[in-house]
PDB file of N, CA and C in Angstrom:
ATOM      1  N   UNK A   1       2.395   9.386   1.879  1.00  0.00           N
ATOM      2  CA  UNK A   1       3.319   8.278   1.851  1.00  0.00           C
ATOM      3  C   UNK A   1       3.438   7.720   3.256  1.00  0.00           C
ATOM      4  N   UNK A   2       3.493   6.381   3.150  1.00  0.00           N
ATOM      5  CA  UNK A   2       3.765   5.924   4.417  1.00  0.00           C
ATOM      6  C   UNK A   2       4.728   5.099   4.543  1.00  0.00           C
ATOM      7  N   UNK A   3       5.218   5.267   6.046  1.00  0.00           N
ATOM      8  CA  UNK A   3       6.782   4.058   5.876  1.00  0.00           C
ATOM      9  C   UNK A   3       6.640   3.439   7.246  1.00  0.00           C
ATOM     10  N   UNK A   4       6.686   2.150   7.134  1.00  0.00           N
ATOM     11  CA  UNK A   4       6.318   1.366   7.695  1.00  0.00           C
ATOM     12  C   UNK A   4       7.837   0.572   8.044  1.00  0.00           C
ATOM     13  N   UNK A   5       7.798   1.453   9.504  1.00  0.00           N
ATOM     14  CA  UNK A   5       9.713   0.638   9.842  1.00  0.00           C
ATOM     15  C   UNK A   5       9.338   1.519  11.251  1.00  0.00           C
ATOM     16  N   UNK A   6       9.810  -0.045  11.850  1.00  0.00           N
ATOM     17  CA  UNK A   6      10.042   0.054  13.709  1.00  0.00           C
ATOM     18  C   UNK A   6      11.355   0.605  14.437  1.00  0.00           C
ATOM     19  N   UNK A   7      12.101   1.594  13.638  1.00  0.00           N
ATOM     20  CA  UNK A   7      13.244   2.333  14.085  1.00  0.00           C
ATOM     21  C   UNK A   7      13.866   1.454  14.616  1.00  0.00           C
ATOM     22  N   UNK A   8      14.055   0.201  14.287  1.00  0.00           N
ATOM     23  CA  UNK A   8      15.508  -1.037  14.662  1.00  0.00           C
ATOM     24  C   UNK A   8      16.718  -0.782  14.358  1.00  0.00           C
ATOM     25  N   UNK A   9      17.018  -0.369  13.399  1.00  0.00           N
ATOM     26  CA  UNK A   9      18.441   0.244  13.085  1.00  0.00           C
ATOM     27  C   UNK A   9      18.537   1.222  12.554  1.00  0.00           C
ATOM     28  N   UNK A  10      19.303   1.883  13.688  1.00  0.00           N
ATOM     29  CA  UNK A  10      19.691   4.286  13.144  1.00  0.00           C
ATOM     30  C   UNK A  10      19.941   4.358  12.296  1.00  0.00           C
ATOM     31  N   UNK A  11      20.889   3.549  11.857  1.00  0.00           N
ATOM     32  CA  UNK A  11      21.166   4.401  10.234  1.00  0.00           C
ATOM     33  C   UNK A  11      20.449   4.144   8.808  1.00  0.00           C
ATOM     34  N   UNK A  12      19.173   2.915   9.170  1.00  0.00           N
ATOM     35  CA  UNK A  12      18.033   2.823   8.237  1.00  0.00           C
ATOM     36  C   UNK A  12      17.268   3.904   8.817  1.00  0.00           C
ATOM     37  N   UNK A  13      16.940   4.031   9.833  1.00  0.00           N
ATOM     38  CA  UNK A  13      15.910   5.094  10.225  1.00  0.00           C
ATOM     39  C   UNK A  13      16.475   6.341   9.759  1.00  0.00           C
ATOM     40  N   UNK A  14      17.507   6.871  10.022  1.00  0.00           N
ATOM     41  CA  UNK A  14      18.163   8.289   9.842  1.00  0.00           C
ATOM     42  C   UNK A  14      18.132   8.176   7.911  1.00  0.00           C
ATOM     43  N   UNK A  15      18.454   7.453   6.729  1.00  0.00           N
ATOM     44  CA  UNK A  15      18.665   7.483   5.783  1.00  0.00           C
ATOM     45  C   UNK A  15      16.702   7.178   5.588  1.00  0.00           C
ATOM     46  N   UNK A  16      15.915   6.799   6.041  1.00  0.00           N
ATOM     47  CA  UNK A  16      14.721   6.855   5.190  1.00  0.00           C
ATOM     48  C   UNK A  16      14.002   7.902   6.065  1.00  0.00           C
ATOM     49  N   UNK A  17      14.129   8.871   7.003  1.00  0.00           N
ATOM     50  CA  UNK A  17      13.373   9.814   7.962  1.00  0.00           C
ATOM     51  C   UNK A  17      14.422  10.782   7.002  1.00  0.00           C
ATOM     52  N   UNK A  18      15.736  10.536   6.621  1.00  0.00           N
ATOM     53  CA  UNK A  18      16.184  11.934   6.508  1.00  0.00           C
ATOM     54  C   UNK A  18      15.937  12.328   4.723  1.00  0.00           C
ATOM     55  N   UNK A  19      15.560  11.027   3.825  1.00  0.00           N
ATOM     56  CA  UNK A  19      15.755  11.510   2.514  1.00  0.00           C
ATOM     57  C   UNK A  19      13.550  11.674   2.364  1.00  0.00           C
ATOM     58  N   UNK A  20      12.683  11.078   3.047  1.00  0.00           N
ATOM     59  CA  UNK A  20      11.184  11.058   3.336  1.00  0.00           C
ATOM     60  C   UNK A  20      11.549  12.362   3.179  1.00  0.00           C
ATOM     61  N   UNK A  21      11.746  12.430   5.137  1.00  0.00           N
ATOM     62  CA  UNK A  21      11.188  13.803   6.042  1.00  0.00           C
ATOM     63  C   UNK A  21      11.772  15.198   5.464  1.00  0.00           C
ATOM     64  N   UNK A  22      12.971  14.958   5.363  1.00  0.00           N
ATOM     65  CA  UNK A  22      14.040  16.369   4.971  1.00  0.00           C
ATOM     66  C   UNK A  22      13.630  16.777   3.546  1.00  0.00           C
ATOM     67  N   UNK A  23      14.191  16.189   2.649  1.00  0.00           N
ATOM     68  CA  UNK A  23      14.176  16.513   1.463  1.00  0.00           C
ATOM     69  C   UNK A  23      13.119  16.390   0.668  1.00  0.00           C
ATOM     70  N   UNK A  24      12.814  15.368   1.152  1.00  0.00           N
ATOM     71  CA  UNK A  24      10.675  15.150  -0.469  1.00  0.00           C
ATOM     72  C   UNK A  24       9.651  16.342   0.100  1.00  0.00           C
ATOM     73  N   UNK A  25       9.036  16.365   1.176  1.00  0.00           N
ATOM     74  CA  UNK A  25       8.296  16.769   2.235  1.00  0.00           C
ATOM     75  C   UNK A  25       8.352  17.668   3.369  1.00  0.00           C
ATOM     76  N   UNK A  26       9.262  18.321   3.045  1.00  0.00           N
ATOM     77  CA  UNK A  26       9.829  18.926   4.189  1.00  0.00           C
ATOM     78  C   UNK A  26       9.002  19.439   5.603  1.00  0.00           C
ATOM     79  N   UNK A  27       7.651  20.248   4.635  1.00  0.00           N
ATOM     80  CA  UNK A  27       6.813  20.870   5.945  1.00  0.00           C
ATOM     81  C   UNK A  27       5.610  19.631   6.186  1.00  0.00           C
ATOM     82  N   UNK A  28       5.903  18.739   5.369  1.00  0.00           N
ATOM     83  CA  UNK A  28       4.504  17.605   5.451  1.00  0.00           C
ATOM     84  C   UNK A  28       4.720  16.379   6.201  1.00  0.00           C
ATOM     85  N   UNK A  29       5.622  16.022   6.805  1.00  0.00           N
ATOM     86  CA  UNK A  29       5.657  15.021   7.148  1.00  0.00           C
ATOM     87  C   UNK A  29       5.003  14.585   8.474  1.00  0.00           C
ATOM     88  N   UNK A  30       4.411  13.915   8.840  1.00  0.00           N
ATOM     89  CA  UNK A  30       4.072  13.824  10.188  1.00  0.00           C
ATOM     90  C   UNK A  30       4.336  12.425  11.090  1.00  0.00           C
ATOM     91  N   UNK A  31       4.423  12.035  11.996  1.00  0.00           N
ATOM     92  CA  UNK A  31       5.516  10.893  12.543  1.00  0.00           C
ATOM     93  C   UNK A  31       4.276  10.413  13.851  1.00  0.00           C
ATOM     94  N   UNK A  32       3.785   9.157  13.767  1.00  0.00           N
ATOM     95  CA  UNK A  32       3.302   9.080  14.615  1.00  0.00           C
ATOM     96  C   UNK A  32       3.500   7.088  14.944  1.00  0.00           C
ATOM     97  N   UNK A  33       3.437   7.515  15.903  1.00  0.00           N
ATOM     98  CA  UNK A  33       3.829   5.905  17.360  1.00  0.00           C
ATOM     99  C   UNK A  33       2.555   5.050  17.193  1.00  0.00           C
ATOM    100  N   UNK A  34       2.779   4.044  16.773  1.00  0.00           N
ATOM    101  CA  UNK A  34       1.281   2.991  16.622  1.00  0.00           C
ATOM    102  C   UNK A  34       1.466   1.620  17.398  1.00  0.00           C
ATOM    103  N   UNK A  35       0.984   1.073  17.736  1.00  0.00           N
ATOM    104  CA  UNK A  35       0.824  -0.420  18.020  1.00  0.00           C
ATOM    105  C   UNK A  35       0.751  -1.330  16.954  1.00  0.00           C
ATOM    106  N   UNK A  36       1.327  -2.268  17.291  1.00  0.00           N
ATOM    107  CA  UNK A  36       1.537  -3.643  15.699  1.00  0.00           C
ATOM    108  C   UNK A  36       0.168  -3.792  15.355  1.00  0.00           C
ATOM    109  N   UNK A  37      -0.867  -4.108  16.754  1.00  0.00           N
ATOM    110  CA  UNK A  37      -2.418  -3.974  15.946  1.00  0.00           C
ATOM    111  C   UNK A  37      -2.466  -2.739  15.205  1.00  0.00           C
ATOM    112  N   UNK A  38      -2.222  -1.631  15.062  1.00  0.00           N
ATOM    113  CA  UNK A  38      -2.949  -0.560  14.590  1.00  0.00           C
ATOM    114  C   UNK A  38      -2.213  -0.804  13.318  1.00  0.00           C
ATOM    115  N   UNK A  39      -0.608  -1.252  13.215  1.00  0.00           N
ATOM    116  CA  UNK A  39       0.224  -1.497  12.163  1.00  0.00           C
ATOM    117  C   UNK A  39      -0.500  -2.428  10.942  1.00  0.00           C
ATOM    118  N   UNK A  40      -0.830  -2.994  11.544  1.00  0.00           N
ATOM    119  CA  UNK A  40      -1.295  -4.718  11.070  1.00  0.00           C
ATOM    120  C   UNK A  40      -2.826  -4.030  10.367  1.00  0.00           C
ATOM    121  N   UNK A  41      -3.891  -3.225  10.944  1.00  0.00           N
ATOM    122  CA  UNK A  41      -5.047  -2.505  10.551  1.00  0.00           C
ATOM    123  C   UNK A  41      -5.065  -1.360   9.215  1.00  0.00           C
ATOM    124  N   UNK A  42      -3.473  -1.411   9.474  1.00  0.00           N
ATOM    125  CA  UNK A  42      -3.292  -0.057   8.521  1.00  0.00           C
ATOM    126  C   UNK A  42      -3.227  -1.009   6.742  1.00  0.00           C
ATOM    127  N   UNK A  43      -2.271  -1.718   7.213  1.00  0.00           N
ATOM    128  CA  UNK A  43      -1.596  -2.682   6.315  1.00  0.00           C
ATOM    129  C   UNK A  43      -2.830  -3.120   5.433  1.00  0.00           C
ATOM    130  N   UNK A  44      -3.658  -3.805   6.342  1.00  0.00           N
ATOM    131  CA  UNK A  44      -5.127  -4.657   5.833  1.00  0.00           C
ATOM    132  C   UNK A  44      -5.459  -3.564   5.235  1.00  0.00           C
ATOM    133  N   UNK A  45      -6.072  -2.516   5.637  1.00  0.00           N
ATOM    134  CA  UNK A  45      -6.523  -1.683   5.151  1.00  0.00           C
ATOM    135  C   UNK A  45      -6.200  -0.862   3.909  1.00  0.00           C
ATOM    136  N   UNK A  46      -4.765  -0.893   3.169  1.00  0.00           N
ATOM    137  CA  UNK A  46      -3.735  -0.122   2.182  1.00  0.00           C
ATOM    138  C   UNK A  46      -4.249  -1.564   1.090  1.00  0.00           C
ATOM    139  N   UNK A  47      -3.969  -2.483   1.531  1.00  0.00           N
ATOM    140  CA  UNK A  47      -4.161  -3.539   0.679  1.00  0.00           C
ATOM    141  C   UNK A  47      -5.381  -3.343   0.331  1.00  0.00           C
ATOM    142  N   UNK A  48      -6.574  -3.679   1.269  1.00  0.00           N
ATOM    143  CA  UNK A  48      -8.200  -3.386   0.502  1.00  0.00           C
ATOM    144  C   UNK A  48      -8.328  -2.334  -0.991  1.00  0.00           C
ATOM    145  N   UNK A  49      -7.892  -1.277  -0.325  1.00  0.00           N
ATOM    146  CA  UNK A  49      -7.844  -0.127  -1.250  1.00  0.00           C
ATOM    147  C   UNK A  49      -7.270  -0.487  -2.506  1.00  0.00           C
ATOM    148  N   UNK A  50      -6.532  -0.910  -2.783  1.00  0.00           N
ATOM    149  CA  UNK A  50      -5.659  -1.049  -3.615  1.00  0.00           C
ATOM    150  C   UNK A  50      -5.956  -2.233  -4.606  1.00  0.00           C
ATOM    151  N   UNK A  51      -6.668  -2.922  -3.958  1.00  0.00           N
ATOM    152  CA  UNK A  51      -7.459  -4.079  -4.789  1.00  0.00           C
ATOM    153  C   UNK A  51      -8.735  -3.295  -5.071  1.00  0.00           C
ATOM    154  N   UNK A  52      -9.262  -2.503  -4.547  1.00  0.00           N
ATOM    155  CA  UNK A  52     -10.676  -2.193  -5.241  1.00  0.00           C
ATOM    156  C   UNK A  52     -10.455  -0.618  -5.720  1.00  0.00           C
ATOM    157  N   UNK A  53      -9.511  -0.258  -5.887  1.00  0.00           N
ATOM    158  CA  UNK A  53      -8.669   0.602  -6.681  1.00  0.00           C
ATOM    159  C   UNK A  53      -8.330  -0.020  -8.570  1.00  0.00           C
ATOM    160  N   UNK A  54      -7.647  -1.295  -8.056  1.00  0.00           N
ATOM    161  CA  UNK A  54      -7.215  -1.879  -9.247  1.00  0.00           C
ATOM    162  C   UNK A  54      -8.601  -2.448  -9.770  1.00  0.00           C
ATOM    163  N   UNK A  55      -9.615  -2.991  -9.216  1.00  0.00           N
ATOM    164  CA  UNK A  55     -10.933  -3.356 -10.063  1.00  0.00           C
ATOM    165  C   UNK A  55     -12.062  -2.280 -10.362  1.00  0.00           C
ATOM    166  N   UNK A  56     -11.556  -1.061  -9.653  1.00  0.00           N
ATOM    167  CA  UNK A  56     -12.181   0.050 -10.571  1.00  0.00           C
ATOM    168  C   UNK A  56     -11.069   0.265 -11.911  1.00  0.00           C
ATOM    169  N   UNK A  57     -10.072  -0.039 -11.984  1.00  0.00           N
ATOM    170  CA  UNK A  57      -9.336   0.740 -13.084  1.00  0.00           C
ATOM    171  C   UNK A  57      -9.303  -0.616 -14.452  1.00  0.00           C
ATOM    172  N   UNK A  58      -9.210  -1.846 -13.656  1.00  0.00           N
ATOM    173  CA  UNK A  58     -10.028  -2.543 -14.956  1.00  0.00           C
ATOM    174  C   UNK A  58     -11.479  -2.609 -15.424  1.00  0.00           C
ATOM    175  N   UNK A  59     -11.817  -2.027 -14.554  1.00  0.00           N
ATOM    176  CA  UNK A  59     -13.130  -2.019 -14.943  1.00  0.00           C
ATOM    177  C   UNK A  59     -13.821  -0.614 -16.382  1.00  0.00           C
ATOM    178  N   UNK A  60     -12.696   0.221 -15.806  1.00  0.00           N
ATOM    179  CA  UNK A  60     -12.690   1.207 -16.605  1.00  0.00           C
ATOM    180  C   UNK A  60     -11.862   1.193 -17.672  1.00  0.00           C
ATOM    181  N   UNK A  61     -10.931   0.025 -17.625  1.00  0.00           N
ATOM    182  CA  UNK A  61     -10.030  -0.122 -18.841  1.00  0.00           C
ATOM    183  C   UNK A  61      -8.678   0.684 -19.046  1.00  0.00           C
ATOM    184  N   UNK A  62      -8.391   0.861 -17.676  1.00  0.00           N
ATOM    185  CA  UNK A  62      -7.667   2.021 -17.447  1.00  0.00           C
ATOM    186  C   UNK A  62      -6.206   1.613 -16.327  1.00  0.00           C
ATOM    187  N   UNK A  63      -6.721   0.249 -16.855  1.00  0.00           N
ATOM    188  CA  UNK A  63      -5.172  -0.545 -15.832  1.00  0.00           C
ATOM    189  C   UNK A  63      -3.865  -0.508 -16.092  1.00  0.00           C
ATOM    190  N   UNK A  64      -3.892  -0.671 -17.400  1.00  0.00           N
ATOM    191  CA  UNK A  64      -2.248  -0.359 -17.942  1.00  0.00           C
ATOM    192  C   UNK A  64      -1.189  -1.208 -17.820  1.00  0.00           C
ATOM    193  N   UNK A  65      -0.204  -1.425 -18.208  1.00  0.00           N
ATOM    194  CA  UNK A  65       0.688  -2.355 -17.894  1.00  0.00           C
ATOM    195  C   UNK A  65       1.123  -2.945 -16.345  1.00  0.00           C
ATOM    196  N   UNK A  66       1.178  -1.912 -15.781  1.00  0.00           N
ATOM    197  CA  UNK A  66       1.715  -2.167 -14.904  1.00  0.00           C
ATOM    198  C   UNK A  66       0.388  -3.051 -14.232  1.00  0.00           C
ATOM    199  N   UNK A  67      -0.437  -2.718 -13.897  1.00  0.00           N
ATOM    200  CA  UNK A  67      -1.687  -4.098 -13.519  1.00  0.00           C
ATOM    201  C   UNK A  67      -1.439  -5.011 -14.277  1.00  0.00           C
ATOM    202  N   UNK A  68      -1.370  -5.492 -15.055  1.00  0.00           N
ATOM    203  CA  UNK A  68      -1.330  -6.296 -15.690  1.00  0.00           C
ATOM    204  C   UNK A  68       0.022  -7.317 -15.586  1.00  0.00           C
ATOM    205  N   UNK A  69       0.985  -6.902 -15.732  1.00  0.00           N
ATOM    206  CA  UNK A  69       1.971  -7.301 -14.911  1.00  0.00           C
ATOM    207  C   UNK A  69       2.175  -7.935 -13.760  1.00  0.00           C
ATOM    208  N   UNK A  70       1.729  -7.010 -13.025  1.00  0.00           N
ATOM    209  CA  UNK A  70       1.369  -7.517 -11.458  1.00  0.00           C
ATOM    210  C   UNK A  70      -0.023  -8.499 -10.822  1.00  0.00           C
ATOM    211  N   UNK A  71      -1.098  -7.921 -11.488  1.00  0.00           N
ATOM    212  CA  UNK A  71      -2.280  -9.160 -11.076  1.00  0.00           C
ATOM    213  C   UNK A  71      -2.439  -9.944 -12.148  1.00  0.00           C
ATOM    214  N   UNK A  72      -1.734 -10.001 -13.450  1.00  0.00           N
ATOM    215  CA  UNK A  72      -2.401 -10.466 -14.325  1.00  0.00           C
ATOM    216  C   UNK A  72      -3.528  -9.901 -15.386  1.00  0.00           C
ATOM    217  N   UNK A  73      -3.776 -10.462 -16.382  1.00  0.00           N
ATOM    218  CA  UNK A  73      -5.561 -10.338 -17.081  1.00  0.00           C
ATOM    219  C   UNK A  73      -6.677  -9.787 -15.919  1.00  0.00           C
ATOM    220  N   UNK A  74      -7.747  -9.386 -16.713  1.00  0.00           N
ATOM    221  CA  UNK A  74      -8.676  -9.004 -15.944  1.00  0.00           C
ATOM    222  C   UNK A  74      -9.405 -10.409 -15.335  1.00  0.00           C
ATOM    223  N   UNK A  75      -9.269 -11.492 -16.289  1.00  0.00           N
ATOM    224  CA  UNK A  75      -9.721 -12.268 -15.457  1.00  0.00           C
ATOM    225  C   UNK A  75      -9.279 -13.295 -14.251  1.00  0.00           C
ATOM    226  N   UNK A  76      -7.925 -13.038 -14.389  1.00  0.00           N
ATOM    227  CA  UNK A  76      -6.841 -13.244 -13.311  1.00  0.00           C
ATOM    228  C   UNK A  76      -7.242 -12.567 -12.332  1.00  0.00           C
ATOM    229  N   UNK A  77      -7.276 -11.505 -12.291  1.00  0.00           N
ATOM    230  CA  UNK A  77      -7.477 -10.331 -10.852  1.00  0.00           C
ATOM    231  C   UNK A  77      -8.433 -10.792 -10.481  1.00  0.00           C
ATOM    232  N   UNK A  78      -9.553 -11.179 -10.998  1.00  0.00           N
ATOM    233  CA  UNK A  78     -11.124 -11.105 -11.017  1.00  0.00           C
ATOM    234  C   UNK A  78     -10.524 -12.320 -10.177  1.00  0.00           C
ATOM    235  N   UNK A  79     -10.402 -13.740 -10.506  1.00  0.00           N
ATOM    236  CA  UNK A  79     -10.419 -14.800 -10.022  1.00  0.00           C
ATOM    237  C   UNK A  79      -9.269 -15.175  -8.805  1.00  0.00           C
ATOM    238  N   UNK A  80      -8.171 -14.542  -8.708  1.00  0.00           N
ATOM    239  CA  UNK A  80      -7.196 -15.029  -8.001  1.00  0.00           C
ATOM    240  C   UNK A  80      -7.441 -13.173  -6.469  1.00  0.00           C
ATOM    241  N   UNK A  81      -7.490 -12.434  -6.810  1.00  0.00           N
ATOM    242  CA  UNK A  81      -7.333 -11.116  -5.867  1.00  0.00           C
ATOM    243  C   UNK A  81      -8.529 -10.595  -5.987  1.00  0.00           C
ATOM    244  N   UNK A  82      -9.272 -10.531  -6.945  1.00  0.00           N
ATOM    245  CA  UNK A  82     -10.402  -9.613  -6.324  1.00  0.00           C
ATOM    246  C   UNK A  82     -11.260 -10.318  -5.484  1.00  0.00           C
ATOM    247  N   UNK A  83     -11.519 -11.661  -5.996  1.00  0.00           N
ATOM    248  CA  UNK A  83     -12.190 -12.690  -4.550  1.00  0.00           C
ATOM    249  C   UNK A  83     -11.942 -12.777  -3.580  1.00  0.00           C
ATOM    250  N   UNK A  84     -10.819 -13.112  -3.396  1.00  0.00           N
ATOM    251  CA  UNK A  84     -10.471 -13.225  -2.003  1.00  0.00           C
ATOM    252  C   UNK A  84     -10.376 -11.742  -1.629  1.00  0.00           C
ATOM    253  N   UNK A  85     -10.080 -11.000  -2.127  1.00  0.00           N
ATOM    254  CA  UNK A  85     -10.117  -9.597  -0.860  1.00  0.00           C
ATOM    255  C   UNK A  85     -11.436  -9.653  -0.410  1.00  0.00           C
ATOM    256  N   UNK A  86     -12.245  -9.759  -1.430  1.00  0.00           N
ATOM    257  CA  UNK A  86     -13.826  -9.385  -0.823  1.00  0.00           C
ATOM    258  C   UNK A  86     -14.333 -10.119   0.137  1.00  0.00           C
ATOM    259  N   UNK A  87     -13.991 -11.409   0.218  1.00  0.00           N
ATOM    260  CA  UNK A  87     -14.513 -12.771   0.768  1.00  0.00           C
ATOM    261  C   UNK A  87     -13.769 -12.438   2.272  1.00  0.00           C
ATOM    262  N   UNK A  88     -12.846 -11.692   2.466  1.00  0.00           N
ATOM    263  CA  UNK A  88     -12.202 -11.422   3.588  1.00  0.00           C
ATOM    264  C   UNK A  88     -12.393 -10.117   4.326  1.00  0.00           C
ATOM    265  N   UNK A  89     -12.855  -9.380   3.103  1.00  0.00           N
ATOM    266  CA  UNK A  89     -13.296  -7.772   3.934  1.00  0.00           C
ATOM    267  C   UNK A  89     -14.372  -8.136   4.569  1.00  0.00           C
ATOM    268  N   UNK A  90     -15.259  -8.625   4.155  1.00  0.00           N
ATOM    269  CA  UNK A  90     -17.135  -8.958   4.986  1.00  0.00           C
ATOM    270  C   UNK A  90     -17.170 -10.164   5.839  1.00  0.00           C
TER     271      UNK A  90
END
């Protein structure tokens, strides 16, 4: 899991570090200091996945409501998100 927050305000940081770190995860959590580029790389990168995540799982027929919901038909995804991710990864 990742959480993506610039420790701007303690008592968001203390309520999502303390219900993450403490209680879900206790011995797993690990905390590390990035740069907005590396932020911004991660981001691009969660998104890629996740689009060619979701066009393996229509592809397999295995999308389920919740895709469907969210990108649409297979030929929605196909035409509106799976293009453009690709057209932007290369």
């Amino acid at each position: 899991m990742k959480v993506y927050y610039d420790d701007g305000q303690p008592i968001v940081s203390h309520a999502l570090y303390g219900a993450v770190g403490d209680e879900l995860f206790k011995d797993a959590v690990r905390r590390t200091k990035t740069t907005m580029t590396e932020y911004r790389l991660e981001q691009a990168a969660d998104y890629l996945c996740t689009i060619e995540l979701a066009a393996l799982k229509y592809a397999t027929k295995e999308d389920g409501e919740t895709y469907n919901k969210f990108f649409g038909s297979v030929g929605k995804f196909k035409k509106n998100w799976l293009k453009q991710a690709r057209r932007k990864a290369f």
